[in-house]
Protein backbone atom coordinates (compact mmCIF):
# COMPACT_ATOMS: atom_id res chain seq x y z
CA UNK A 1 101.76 68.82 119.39
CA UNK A 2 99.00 66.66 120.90
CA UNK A 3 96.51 65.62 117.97
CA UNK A 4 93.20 66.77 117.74
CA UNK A 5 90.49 65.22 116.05
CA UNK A 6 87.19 66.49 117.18
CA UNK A 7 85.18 69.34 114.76
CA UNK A 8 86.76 70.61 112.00
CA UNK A 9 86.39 74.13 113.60
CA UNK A 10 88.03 72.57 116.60
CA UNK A 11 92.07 72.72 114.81
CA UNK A 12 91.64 76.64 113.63
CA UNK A 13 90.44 77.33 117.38
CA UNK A 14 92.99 75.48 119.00
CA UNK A 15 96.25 77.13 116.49
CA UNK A 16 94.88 80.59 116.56
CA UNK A 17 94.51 80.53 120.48
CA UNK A 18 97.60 78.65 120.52
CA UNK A 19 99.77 81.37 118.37
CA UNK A 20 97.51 84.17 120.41
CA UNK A 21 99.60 82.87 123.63
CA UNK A 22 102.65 81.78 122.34
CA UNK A 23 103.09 85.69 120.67
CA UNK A 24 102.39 86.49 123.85
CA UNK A 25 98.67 88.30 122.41
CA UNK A 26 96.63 86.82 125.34
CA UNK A 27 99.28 87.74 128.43
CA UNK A 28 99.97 85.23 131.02
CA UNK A 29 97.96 85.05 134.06
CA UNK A 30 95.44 86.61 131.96
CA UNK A 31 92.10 85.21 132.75
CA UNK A 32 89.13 84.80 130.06
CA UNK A 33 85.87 83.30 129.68
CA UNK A 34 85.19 81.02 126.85
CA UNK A 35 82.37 83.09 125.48
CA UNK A 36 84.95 86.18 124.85
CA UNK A 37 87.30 84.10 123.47
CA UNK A 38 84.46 82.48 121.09
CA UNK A 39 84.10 85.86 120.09
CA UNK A 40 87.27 86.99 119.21
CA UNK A 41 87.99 83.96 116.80
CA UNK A 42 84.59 84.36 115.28
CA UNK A 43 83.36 81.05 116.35
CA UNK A 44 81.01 78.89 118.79
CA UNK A 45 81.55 77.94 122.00
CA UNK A 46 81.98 73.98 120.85
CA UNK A 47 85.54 74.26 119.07
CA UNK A 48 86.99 76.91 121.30
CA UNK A 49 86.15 74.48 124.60
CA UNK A 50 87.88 71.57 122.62
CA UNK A 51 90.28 73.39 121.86
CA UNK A 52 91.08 74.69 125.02
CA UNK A 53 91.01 71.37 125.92
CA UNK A 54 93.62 70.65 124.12
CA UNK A 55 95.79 73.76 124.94
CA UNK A 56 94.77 72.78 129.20
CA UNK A 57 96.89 69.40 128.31
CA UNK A 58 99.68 71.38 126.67
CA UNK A 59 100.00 72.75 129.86
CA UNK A 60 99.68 76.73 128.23
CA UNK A 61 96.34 77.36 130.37
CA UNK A 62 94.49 76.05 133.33
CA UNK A 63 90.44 75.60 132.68
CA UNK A 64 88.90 76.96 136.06
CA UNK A 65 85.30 75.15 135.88
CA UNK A 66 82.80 78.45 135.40
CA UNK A 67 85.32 81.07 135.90
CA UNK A 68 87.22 80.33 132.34
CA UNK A 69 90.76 79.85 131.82
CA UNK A 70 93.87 81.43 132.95
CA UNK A 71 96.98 81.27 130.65
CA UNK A 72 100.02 79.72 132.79
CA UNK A 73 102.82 82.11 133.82
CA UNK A 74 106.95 80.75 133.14
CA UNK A 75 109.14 81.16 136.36
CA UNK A 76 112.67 80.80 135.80
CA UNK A 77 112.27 77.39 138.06
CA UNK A 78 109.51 76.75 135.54
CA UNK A 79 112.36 77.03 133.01
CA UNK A 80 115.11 75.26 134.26
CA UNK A 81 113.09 72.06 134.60
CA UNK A 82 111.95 72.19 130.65
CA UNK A 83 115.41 73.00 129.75
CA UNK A 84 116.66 69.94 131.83
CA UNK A 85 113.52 67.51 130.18
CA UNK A 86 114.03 69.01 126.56
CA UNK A 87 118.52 68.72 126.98
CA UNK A 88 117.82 64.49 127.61
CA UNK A 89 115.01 64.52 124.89
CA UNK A 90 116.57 66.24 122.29
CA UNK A 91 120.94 64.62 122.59
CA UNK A 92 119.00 61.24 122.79
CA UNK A 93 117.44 62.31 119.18
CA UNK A 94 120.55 63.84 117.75
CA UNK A 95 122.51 60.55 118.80
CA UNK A 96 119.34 58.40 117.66
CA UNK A 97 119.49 59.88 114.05
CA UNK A 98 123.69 59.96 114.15
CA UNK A 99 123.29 56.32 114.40
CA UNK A 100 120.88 55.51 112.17
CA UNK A 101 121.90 57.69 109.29
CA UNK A 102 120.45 60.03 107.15
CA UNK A 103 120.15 60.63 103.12
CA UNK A 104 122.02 63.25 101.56
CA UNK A 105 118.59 64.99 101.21
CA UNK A 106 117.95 64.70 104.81
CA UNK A 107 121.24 66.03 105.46
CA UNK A 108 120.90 69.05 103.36
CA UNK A 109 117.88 70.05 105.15
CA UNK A 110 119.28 70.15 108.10
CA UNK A 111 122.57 72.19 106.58
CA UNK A 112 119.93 74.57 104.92
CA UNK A 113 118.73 75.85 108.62
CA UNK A 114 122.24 76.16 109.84
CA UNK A 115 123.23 78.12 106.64
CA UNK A 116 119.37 80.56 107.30
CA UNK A 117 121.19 80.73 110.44
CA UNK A 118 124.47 82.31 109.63
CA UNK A 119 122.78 84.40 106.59
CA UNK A 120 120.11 85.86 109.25
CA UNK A 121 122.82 86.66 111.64
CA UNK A 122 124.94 88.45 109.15
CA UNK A 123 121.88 90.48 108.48
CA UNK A 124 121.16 91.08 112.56
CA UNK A 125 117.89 89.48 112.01
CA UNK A 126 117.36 88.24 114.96
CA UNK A 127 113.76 87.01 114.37
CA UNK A 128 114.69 85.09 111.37
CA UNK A 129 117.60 83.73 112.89
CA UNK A 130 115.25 82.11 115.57
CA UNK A 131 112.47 81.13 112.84
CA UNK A 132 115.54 78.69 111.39
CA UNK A 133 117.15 77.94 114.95
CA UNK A 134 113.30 76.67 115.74
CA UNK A 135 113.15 74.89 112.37
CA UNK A 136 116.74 72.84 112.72
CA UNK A 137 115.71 71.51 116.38
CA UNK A 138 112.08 70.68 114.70
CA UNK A 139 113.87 68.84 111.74
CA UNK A 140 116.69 67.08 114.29
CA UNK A 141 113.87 65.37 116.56
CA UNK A 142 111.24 64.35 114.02
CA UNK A 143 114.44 62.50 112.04
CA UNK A 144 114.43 60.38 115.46
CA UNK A 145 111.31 58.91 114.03
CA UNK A 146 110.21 58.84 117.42
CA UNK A 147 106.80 60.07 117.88
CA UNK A 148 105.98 60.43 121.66
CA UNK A 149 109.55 62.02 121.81
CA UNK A 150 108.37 64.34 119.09
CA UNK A 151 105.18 65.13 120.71
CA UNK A 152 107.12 65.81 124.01
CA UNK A 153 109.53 67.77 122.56
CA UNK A 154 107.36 70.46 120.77
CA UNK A 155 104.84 70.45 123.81
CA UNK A 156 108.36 71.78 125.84
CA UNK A 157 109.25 74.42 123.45
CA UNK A 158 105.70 75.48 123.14
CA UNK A 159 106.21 76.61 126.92
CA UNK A 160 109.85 77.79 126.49
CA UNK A 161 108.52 80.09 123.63
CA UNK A 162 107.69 83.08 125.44
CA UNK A 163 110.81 83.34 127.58
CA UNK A 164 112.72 82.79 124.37
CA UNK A 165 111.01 85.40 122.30
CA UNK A 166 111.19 88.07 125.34
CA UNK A 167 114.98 87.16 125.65
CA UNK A 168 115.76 87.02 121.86
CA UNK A 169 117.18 90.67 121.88
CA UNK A 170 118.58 91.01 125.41
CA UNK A 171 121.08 87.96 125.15
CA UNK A 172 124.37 87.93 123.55
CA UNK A 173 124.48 87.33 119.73
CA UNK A 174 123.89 83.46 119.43
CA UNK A 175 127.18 82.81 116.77
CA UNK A 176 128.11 80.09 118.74
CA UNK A 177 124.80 78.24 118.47
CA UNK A 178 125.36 78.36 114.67
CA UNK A 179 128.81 76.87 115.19
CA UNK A 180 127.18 74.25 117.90
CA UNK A 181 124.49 73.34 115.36
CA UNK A 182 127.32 72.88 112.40
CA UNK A 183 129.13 70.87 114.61
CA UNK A 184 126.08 68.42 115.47
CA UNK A 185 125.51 67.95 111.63
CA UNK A 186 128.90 67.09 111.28
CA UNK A 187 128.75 64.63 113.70
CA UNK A 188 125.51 62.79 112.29
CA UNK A 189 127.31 62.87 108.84
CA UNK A 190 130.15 60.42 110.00
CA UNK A 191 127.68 58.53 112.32
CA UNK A 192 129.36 59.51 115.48
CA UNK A 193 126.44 59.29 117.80
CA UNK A 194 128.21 59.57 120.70
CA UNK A 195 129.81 62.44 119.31
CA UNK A 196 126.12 64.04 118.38
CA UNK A 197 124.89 63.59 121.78
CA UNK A 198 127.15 65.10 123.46
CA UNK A 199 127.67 68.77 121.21
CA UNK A 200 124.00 68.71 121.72
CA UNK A 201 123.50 68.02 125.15
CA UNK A 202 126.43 70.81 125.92
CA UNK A 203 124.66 72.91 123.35
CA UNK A 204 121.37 72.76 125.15
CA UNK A 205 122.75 72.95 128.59
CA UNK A 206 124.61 76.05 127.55
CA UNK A 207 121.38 78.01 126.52
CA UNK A 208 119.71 76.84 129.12
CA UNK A 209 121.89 77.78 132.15
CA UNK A 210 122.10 81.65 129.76
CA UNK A 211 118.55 81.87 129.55
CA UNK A 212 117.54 81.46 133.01
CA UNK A 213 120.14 83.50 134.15
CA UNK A 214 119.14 86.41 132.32
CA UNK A 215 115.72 85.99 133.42
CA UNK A 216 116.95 85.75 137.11
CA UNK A 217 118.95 89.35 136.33
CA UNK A 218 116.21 90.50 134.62
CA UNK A 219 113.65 89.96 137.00
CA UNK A 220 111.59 87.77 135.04
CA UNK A 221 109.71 85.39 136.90
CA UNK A 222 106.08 85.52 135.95
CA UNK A 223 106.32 84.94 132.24
């Protein structure tokens, strides 16, 4: 997520608009002037416009000078490009932190996700099952220690978000993304980063190629 270090105000403006959009809240192609949106956070003008700023650069909304802001629709094209970006970013971090190591600590977070993972899916909680899916990729690329890969990273599943969300409950059961995930852990334990980089990369092609497709079937191309 880009910093932002402008008014105090401007941070609260820029995560509640942000979660208002990601939850889907404020519709894409939905346009809105920054006065209305002021208003519905309770704040000035000065924040929200930094903060939409902020969001413009995230590539979540277009500023139209005078006319507002429009949040940015998701085509499945739209899709298949950040799934193609975030497969290269994210194998290059699992083989980056394969190779350099981790602590037992760090290793046990990771494990902890995996195991939310499995218990949420045993429960058919699908929502809390992508809470700790969202948490182990998170964890993976900030143990890169890389911090404009970070930064690209989350920017890319900021605008993957939606279609993910909309999907969750219309794909197939994700039990072999649990098994994927296992099997990438394993790999960074014995320092295979080969190994790590290339479960991932055929764990995030996988999804990818799934997700778009269903949004093809579906009919989904204005997220």
């Amino acid at each position: 997520m880009p910093s932002v270090k402008k008014l105090p105000h401007t941070q609260t403006a820029y995560v509640q608009l942000k979660k208002l959009i990601l939850d889907n809240e404020i519709p894409a192609n939905s346009q809105h002037l920054e006065q209305e949106l002021a208003e519905r956070l309770n704040m000035s003008r000065t924040p929200v416009r930094e903060a939409l700023n902020s969001l413009e650069k995230d590539g979540l909304i277009e500023v139209i000078p005078r006319r507002g802001v429009r949040v940015l629709p998701l085509s499945s094209k739209d899709m298949a490009e950040i799934y193609t970006i975030l497969t290269s970013l994210e194998s290059t971090a699992a083989e980056q932190v394969a190779n350099q190591g981790l602590s037992s600590e760090q290793l046990a977070q990771l494990q902890d996700s995996v195991d939310s993972m499995e218990s949420a899916l045993h429960q058919n909680n699908l929502l809390a099952w992508a809470e700790a899916d969202a948490r182990f990729h998170k964890q993976l690329v900030e143990l890169a220690q890389n911090e404009r890969l970070t930064g690209m990273v989350e920017m890319l599943l900021d605008q993957a978000h939606r279609a993910r969300m909309i999907t969750l409950k219309l794909r197939p059961k994700p039990a072999q993304s649990n098994v994927d995930h296992q099997a990438v852990i394993d790999a960074i334990a014995r320092r295979d980063g080969k190994a790590a980089f290339a479960i991932h990369r055929d764990h995030r092609e996988k999804s990818g190629t799934m997700l778009i497709k269903l949004l093809d079937d579906l009919g989904l191309n204005q997220l």
